[in-house]
PDB file of N, CA and C in Angstrom:
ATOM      1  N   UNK A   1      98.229  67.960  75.988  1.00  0.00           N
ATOM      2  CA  UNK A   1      99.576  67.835  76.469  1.00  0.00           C
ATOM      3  C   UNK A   1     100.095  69.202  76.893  1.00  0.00           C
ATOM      4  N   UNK A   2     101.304  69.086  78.098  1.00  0.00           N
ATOM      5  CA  UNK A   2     101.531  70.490  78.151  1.00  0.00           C
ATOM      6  C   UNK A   2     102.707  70.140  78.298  1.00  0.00           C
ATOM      7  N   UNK A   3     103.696  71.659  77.845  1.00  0.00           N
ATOM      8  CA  UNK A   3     104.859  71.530  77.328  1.00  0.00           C
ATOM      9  C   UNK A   3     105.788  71.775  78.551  1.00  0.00           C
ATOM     10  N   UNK A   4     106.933  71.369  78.333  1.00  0.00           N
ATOM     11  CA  UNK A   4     107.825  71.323  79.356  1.00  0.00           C
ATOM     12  C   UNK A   4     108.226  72.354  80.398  1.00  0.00           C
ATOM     13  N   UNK A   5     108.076  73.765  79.541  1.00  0.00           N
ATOM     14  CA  UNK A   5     108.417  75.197  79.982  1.00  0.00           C
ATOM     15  C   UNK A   5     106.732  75.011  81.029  1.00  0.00           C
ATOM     16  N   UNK A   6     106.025  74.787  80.735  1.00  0.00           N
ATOM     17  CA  UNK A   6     104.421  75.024  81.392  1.00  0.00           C
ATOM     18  C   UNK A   6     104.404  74.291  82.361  1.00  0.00           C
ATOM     19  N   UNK A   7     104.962  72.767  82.265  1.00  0.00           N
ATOM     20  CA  UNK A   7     105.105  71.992  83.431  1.00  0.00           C
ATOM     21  C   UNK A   7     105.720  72.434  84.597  1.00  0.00           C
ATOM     22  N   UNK A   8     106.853  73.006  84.514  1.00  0.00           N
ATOM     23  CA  UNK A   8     108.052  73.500  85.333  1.00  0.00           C
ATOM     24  C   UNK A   8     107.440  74.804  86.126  1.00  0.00           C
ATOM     25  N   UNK A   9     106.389  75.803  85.358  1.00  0.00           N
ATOM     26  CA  UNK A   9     106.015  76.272  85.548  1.00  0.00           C
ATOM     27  C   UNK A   9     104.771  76.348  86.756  1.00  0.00           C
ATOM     28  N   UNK A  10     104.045  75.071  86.687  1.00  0.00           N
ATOM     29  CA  UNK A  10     102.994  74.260  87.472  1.00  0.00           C
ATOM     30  C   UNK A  10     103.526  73.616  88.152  1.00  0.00           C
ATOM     31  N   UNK A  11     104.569  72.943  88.381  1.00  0.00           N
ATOM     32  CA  UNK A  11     105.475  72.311  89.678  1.00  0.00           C
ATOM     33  C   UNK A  11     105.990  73.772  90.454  1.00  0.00           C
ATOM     34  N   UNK A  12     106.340  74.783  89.922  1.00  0.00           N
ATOM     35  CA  UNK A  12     107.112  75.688  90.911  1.00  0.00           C
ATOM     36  C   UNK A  12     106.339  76.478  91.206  1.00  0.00           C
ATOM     37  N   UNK A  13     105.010  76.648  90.960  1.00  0.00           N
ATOM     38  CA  UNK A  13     103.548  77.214  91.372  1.00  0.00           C
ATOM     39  C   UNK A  13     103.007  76.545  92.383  1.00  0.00           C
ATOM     40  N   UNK A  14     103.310  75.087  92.456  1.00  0.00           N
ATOM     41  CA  UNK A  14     102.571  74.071  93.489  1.00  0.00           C
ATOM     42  C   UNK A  14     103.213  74.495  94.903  1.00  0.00           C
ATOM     43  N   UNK A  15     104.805  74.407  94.349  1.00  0.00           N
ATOM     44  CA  UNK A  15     105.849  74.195  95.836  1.00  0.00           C
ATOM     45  C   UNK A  15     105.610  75.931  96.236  1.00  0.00           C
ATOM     46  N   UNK A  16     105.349  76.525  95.685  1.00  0.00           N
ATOM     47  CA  UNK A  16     105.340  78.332  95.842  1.00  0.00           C
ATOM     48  C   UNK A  16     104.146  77.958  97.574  1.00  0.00           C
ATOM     49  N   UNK A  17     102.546  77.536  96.272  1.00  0.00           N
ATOM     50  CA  UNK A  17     101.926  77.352  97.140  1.00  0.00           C
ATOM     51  C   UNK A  17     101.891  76.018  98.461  1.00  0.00           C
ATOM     52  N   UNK A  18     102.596  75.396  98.420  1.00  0.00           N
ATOM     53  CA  UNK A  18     103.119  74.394  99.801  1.00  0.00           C
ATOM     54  C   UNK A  18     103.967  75.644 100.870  1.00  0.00           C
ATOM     55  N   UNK A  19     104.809  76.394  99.907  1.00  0.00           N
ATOM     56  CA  UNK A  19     105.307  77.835 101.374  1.00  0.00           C
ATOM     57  C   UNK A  19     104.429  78.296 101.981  1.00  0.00           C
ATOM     58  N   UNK A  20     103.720  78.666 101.137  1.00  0.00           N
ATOM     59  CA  UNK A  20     102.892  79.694 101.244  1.00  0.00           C
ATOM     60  C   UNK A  20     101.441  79.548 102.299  1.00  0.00           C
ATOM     61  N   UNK A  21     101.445  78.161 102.222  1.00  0.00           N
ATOM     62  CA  UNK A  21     100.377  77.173 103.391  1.00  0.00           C
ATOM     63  C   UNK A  21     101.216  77.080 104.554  1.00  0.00           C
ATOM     64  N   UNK A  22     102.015  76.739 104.710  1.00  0.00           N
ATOM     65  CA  UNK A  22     102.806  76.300 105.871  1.00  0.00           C
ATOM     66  C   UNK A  22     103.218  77.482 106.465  1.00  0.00           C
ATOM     67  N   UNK A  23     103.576  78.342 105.640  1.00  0.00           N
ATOM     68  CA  UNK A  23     103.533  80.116 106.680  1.00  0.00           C
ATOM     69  C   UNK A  23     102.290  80.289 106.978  1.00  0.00           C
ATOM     70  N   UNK A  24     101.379  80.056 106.308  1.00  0.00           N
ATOM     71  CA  UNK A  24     100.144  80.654 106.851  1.00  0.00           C
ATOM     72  C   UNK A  24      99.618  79.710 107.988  1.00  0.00           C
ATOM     73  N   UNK A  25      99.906  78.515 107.833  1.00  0.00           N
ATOM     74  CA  UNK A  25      99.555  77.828 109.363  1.00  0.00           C
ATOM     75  C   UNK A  25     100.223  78.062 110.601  1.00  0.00           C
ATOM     76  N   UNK A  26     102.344  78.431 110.475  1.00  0.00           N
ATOM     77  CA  UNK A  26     102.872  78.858 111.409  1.00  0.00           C
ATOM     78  C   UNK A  26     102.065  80.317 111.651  1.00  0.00           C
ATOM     79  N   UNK A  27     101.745  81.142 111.011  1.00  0.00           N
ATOM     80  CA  UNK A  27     101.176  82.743 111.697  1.00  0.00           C
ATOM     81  C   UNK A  27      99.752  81.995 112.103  1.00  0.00           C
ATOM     82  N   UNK A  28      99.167  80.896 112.078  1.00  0.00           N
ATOM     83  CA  UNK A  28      98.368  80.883 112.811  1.00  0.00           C
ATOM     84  C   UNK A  28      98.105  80.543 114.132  1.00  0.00           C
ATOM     85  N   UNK A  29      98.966  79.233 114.011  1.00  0.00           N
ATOM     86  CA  UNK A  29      99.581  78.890 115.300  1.00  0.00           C
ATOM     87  C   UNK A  29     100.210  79.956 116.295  1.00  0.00           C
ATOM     88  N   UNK A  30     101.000  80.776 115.646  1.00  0.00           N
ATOM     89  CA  UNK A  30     100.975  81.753 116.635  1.00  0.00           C
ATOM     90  C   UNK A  30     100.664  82.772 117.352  1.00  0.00           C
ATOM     91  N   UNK A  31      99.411  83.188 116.518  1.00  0.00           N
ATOM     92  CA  UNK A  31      98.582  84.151 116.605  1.00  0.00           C
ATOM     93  C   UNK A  31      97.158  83.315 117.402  1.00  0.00           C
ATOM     94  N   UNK A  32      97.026  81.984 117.510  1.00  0.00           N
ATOM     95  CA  UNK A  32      96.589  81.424 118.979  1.00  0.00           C
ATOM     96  C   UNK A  32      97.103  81.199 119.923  1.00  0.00           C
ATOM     97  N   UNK A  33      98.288  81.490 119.690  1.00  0.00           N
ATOM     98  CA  UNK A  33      99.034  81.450 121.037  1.00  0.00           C
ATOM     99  C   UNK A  33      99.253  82.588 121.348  1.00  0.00           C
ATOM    100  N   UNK A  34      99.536  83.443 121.274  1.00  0.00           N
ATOM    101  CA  UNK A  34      99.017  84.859 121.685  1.00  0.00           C
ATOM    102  C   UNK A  34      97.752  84.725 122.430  1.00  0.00           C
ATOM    103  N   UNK A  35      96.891  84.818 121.440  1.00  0.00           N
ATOM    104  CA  UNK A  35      95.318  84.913 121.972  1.00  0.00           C
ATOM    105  C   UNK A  35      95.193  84.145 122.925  1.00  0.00           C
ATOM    106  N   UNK A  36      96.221  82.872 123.344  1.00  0.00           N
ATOM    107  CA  UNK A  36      95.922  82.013 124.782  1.00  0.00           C
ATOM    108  C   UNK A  36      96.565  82.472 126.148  1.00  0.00           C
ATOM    109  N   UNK A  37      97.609  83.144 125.195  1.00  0.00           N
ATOM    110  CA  UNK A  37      98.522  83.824 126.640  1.00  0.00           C
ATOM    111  C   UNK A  37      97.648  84.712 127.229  1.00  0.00           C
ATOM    112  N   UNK A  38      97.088  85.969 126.100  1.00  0.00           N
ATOM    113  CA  UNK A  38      96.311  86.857 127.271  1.00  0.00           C
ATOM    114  C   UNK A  38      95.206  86.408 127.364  1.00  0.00           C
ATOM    115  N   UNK A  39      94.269  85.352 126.927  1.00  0.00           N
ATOM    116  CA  UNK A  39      93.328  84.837 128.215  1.00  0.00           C
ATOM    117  C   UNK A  39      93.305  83.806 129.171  1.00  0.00           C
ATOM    118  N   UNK A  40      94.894  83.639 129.333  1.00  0.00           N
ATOM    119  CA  UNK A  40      95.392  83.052 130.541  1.00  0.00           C
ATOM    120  C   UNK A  40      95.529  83.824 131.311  1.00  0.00           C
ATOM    121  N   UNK A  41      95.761  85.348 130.898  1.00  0.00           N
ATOM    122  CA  UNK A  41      96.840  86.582 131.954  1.00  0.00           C
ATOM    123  C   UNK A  41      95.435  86.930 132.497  1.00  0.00           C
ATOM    124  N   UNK A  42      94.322  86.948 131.640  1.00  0.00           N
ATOM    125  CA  UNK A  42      93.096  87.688 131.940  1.00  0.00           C
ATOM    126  C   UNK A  42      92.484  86.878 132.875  1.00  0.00           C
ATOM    127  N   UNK A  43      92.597  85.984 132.851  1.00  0.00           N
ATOM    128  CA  UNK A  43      91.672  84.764 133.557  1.00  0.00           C
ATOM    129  C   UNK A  43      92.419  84.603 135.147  1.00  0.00           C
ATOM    130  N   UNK A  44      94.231  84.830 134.914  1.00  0.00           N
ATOM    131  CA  UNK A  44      94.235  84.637 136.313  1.00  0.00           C
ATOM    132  C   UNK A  44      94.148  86.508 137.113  1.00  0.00           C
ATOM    133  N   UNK A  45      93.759  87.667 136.621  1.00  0.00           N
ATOM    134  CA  UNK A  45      93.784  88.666 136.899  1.00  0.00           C
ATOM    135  C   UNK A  45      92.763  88.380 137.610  1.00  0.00           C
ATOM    136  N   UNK A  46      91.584  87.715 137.241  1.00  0.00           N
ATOM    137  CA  UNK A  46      90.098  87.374 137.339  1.00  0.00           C
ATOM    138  C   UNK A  46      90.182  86.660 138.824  1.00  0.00           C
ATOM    139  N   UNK A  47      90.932  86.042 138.614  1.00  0.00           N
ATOM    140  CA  UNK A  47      91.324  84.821 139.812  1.00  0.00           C
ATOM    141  C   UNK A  47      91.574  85.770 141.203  1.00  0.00           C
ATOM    142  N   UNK A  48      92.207  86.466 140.788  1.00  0.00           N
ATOM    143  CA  UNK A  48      93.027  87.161 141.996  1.00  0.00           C
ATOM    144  C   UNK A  48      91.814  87.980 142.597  1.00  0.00           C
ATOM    145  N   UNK A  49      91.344  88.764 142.107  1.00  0.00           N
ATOM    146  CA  UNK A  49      89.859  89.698 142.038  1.00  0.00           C
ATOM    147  C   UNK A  49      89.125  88.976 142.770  1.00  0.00           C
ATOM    148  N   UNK A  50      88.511  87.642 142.381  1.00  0.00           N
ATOM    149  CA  UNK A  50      87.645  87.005 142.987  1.00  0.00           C
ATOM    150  C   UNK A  50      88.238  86.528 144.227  1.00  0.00           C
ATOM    151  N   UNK A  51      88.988  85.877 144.510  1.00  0.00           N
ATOM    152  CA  UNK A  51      90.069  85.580 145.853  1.00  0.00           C
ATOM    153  C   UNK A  51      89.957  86.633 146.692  1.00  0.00           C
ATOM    154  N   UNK A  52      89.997  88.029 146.499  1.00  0.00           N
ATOM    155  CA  UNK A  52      90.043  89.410 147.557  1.00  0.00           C
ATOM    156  C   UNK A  52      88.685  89.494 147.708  1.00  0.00           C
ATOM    157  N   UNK A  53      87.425  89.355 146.511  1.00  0.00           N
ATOM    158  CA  UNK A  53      86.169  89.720 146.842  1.00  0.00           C
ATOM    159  C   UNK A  53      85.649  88.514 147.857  1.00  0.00           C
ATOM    160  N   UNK A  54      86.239  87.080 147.644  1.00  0.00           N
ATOM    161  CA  UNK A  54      85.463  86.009 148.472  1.00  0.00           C
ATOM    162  C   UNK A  54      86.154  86.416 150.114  1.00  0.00           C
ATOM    163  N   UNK A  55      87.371  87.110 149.886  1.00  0.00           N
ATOM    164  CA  UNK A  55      87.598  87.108 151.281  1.00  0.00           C
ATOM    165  C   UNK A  55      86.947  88.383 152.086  1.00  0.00           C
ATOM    166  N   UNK A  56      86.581  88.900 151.600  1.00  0.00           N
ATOM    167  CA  UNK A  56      85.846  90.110 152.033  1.00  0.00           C
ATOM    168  C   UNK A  56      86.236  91.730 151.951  1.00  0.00           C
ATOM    169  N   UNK A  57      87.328  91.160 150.928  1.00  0.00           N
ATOM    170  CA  UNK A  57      87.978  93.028 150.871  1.00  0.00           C
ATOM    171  C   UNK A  57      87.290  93.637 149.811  1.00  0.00           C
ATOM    172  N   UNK A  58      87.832  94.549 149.483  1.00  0.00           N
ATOM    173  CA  UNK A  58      87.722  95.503 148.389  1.00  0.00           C
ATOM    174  C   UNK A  58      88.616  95.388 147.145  1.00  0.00           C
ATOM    175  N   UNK A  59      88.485  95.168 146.227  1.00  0.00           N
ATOM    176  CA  UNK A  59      89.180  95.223 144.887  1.00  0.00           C
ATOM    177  C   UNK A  59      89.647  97.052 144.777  1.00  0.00           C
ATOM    178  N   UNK A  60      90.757  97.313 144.753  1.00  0.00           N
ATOM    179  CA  UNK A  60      91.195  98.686 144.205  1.00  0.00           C
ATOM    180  C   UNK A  60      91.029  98.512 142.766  1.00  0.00           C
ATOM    181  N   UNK A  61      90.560  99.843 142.477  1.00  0.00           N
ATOM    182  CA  UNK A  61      90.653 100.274 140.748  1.00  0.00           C
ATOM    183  C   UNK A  61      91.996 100.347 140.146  1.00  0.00           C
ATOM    184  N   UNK A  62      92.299  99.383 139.149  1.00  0.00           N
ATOM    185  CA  UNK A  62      94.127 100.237 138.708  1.00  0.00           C
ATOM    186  C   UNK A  62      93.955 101.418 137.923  1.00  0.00           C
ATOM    187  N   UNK A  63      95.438 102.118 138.456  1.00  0.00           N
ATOM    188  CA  UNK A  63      95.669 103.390 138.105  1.00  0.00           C
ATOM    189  C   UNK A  63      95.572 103.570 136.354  1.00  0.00           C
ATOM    190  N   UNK A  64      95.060 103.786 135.774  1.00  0.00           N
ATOM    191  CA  UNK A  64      95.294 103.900 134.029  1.00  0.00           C
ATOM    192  C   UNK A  64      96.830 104.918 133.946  1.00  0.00           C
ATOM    193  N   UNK A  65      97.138 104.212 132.715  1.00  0.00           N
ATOM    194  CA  UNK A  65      98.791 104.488 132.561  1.00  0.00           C
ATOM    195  C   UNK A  65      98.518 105.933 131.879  1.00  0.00           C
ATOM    196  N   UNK A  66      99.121 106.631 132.087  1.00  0.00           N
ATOM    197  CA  UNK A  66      99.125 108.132 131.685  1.00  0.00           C
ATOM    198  C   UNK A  66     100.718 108.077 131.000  1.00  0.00           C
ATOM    199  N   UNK A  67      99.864 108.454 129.251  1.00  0.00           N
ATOM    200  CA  UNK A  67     101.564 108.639 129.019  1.00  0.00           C
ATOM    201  C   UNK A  67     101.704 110.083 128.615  1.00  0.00           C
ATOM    202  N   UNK A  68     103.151 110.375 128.504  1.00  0.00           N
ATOM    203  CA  UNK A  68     103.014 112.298 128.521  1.00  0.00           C
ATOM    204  C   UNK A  68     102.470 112.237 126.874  1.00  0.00           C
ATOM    205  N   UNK A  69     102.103 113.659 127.239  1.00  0.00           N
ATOM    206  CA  UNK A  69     101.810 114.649 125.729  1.00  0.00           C
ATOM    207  C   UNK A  69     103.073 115.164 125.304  1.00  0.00           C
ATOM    208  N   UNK A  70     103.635 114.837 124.318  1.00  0.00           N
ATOM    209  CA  UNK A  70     104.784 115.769 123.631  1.00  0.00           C
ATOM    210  C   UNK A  70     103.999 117.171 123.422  1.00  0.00           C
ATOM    211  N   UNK A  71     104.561 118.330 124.068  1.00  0.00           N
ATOM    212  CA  UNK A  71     103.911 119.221 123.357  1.00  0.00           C
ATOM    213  C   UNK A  71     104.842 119.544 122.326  1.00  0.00           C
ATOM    214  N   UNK A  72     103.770 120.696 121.191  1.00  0.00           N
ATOM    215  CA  UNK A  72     103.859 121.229 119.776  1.00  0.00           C
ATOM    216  C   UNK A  72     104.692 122.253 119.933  1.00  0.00           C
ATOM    217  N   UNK A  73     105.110 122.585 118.883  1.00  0.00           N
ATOM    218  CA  UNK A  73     105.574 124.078 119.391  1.00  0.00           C
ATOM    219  C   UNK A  73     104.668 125.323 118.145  1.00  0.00           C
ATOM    220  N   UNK A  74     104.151 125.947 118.474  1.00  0.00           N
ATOM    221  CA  UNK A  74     103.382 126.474 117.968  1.00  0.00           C
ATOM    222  C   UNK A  74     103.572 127.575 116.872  1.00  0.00           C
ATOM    223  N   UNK A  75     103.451 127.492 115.719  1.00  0.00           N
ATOM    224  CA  UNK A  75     104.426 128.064 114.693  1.00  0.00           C
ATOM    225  C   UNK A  75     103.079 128.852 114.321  1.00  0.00           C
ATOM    226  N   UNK A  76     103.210 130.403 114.178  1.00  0.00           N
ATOM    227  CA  UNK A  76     102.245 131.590 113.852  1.00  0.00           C
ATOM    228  C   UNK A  76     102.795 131.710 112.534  1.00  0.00           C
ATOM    229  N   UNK A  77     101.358 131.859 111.394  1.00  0.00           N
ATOM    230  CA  UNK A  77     101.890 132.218 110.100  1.00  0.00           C
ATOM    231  C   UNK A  77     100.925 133.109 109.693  1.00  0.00           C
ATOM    232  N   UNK A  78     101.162 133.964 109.197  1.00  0.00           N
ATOM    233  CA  UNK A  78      99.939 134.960 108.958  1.00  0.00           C
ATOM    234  C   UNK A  78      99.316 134.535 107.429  1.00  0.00           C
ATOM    235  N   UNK A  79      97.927 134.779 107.657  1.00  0.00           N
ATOM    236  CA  UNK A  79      97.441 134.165 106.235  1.00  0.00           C
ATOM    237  C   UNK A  79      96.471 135.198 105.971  1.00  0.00           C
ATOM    238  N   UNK A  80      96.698 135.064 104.421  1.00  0.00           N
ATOM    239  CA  UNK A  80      96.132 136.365 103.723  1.00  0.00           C
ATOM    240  C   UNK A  80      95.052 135.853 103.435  1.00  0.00           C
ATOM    241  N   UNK A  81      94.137 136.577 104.087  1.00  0.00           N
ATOM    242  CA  UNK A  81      92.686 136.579 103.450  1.00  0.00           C
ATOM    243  C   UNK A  81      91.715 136.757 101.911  1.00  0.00           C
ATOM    244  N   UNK A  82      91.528 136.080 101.355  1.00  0.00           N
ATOM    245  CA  UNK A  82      91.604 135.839  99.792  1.00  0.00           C
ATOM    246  C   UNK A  82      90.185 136.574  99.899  1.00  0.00           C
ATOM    247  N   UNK A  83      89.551 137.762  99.218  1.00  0.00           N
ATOM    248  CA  UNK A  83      88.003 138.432  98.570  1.00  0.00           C
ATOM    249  C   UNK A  83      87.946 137.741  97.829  1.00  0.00           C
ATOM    250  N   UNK A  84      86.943 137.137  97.536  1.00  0.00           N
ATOM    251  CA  UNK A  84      86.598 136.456  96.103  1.00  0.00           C
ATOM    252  C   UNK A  84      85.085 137.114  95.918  1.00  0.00           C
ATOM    253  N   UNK A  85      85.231 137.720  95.365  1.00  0.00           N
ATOM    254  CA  UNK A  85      83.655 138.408  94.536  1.00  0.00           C
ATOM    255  C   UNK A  85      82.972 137.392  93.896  1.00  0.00           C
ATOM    256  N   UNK A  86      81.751 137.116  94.135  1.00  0.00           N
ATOM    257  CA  UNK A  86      81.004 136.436  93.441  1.00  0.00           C
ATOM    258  C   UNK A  86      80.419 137.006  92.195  1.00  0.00           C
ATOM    259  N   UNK A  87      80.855 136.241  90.800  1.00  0.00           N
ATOM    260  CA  UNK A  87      80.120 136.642  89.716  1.00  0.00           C
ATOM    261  C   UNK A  87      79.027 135.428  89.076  1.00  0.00           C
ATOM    262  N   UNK A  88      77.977 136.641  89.135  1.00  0.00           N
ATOM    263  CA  UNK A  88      76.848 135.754  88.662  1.00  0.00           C
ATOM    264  C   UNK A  88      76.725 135.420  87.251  1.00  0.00           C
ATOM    265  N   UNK A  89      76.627 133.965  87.059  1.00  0.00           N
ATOM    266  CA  UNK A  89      76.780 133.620  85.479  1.00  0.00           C
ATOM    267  C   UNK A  89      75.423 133.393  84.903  1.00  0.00           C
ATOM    268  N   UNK A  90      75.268 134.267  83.494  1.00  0.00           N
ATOM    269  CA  UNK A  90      74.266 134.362  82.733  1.00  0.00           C
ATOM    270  C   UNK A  90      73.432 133.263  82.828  1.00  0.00           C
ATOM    271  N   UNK A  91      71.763 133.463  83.555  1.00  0.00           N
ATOM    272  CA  UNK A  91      71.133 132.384  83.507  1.00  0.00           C
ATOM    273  C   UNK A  91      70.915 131.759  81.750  1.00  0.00           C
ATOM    274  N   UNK A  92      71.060 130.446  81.793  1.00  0.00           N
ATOM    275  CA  UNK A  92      70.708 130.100  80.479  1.00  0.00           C
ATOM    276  C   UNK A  92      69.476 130.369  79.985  1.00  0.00           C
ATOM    277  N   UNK A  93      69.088 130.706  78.447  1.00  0.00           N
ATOM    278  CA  UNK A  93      67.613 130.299  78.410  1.00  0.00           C
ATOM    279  C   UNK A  93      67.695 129.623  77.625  1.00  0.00           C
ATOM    280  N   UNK A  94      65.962 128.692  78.414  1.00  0.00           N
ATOM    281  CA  UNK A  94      65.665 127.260  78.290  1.00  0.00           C
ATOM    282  C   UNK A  94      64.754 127.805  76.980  1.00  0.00           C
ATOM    283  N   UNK A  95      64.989 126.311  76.384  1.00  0.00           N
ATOM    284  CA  UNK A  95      63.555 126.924  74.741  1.00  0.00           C
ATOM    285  C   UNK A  95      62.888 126.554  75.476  1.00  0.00           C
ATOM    286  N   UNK A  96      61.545 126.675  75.409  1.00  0.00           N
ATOM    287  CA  UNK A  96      60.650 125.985  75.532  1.00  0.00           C
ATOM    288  C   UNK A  96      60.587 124.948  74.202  1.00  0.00           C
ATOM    289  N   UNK A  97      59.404 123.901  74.790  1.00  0.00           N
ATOM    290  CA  UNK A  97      59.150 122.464  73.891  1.00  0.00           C
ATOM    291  C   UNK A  97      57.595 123.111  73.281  1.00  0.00           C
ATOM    292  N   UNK A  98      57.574 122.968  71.992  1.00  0.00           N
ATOM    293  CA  UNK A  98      56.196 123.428  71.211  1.00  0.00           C
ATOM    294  C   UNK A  98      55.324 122.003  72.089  1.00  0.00           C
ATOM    295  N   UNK A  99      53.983 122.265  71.919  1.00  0.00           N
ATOM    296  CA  UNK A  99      53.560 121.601  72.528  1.00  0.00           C
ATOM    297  C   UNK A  99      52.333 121.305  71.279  1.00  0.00           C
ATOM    298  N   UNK A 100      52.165 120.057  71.127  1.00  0.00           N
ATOM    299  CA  UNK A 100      51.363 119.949  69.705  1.00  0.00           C
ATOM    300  C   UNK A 100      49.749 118.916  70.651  1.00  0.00           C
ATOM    301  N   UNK A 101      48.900 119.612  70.206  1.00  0.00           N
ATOM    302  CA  UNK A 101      47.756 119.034  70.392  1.00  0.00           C
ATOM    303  C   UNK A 101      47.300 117.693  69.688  1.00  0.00           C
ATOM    304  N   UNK A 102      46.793 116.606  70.144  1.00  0.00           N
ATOM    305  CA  UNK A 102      46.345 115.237  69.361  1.00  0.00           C
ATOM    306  C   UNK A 102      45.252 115.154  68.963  1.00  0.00           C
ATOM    307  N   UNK A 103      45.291 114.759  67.689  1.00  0.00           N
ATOM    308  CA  UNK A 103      44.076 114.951  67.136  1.00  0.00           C
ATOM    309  C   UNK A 103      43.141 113.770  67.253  1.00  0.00           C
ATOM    310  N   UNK A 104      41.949 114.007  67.499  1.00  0.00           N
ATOM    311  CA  UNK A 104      41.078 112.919  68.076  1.00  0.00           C
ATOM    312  C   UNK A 104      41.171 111.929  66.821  1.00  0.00           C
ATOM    313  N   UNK A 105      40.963 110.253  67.522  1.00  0.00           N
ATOM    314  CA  UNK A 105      40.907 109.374  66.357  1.00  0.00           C
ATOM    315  C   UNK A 105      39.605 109.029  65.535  1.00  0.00           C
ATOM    316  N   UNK A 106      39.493 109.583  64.484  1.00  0.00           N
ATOM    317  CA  UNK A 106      38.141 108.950  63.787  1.00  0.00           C
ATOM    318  C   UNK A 106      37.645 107.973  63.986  1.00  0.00           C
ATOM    319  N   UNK A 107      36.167 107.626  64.100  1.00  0.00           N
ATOM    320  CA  UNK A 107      35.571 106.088  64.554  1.00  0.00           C
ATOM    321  C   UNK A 107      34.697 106.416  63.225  1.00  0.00           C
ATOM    322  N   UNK A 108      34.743 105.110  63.000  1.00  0.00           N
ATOM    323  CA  UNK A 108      34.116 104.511  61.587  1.00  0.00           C
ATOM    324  C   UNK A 108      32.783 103.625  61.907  1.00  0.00           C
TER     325      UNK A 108
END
């Protein structure tokens, strides 16, 4: 059994998720419709292109949009050059590992 506070809880979780579907189907719907507009715009650009090439002209290149450069304004700061001396740190020493010889196994 589940208690009343938990129920209320699972009904207003359900309807949360019923919003939460139905926005996500309107942004989909419209985000194919987008995607249909410009390959309608593209398709009749296409149209037009082919119409000048069947008639025998030349297709012009379009101009690419040039947008300005804001220029910077160029701010000089003088920066101090940091020496850093390299100090060499005491190599460690390694022990060595004793190294123990095996003693052959007796055969009987």
């Amino acid at each position: 059994m589940v208690s009343s506070i938990r129920q209320t809880e699972i009904d207003e979780l359900k309807a949360q998720k019923k919003i939460d579907r139905a926005k996500e189907v309107a942004d989909y719907a419209e985000a194919e419709a987008q995607l249909a507009a410009r390959k309608k715009a593209s398709d009749d650009r296409i149209a037009k292109k082919m119409a000048i090439i069947e008639a025998g002209g030349v297709v012009p290149n379009p101009k690419p949009v040039v947008q300005p450069v804001k220029k910077q304004e160029v701010i000089e700061e003088k920066i101090e050059e940091k020496v850093e001396e390299k100090v060499e740190e005491p190599k460690k020493k390694v022990a060595k590992k004793k190294v123990t010889k095996k003693k052959a196994a007796k055969k009987k």
